[in-house]
Protein backbone atom coordinates (compact mmCIF):
# COMPACT_ATOMS: atom_id res chain seq x y z
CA UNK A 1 -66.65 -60.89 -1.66
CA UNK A 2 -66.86 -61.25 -5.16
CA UNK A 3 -69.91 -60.78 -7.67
CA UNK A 4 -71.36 -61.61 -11.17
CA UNK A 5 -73.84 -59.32 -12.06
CA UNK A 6 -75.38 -60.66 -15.05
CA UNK A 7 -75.74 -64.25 -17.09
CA UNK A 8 -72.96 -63.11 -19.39
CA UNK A 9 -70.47 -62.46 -16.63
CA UNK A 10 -71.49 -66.01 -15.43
CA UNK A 11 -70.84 -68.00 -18.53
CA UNK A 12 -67.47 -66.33 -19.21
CA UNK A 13 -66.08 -67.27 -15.62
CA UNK A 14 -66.95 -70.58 -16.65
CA UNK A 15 -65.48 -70.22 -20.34
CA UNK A 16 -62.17 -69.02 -19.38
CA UNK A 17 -61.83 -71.42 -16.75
CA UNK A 18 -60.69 -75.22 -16.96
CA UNK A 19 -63.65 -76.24 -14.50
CA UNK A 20 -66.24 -74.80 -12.32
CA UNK A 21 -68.46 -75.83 -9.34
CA UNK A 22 -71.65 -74.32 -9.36
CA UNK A 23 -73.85 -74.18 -6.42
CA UNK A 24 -77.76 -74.28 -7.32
CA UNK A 25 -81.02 -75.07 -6.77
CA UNK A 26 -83.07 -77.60 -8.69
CA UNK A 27 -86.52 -77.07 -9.36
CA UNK A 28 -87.57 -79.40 -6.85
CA UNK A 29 -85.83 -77.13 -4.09
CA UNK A 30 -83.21 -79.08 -3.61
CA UNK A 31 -79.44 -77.73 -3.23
CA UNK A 32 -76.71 -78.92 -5.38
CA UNK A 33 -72.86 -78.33 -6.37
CA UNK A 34 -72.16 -79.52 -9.75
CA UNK A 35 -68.47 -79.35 -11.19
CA UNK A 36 -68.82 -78.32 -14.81
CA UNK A 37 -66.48 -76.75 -17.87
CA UNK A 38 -67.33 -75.36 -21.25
CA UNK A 39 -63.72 -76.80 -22.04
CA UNK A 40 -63.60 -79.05 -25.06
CA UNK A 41 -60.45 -80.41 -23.69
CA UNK A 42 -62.28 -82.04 -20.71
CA UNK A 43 -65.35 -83.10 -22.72
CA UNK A 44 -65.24 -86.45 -24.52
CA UNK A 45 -64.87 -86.03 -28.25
CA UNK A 46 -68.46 -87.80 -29.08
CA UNK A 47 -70.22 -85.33 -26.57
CA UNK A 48 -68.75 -82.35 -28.34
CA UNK A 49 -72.02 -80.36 -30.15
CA UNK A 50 -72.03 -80.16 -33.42
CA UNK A 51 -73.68 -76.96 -33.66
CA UNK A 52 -74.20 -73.76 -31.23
CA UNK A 53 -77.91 -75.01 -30.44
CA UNK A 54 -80.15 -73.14 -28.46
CA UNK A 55 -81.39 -72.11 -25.08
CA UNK A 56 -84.26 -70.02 -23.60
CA UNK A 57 -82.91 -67.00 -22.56
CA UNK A 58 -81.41 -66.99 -18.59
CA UNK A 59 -80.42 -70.86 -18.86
CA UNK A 60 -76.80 -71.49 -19.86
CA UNK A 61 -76.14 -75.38 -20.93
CA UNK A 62 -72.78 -77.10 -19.24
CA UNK A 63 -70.66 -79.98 -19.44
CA UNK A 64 -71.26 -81.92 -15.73
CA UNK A 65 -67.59 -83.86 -15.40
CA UNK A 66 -69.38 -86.08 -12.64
CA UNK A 67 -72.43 -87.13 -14.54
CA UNK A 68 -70.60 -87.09 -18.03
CA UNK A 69 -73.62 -85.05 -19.48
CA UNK A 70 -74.86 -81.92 -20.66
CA UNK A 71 -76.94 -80.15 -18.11
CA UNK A 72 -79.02 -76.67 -18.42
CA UNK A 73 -78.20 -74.25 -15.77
CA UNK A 74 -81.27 -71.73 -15.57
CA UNK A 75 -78.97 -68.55 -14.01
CA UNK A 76 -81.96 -67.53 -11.37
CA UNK A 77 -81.50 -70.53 -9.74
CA UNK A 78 -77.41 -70.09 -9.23
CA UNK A 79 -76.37 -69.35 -5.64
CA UNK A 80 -72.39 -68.73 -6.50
CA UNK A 81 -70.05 -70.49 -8.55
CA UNK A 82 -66.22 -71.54 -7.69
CA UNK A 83 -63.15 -71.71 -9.90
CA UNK A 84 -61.65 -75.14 -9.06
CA UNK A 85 -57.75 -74.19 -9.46
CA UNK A 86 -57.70 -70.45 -8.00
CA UNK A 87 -61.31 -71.69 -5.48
CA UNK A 88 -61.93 -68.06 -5.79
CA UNK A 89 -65.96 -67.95 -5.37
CA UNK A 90 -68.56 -65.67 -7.43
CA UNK A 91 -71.52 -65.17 -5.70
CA UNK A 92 -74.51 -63.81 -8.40
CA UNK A 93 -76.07 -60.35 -7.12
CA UNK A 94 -79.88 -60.05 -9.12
């Protein structure tokens, strides 16, 4: 089994990798898998962010390829998350 540690560790898996399923829940308690990327390749030019922005700390913000929208992943909420090419999984160890 394989583990991410920390919220660092978590964004660079999805960084270096074309796209990503993450498994989470929402606040509501509900369960969800949402494929995402942080590749600009995969993310329509007009939804490309002009600047770095910025996020309270623990909550990463993602591309989701399904609902063609930026999305903010709070990290304590993250279950694992899945490479889609290699579907090696990451589960997150607090």
């Amino acid at each position: 089994m394989k583990w991410i540690n920390d919220i660092t560790s978590f964004w660079e898996q999805i960084k270096e990798n074309e796209e990503s399923i993450i498994k989470f829940e929402k606040k509501d308690g509900t369960i969800r898998n949402m494929r995402c990327t942080l590749d600009f390749d995969k993310i329509p030019k007009e939804k490309i962010p002009k600047g770095t922005g910025s996020t309270s700390p623990g909550i990463i913000k993602v591309y989701d390829l399904e609902k063609r929208g930026w999305r903010s992943v709070t990290f304590e909420r993250v279950l694992w998350i899945k490479e889609s090419k290699q579907n090696e999984r990451f589960y997150i160890r607090r």
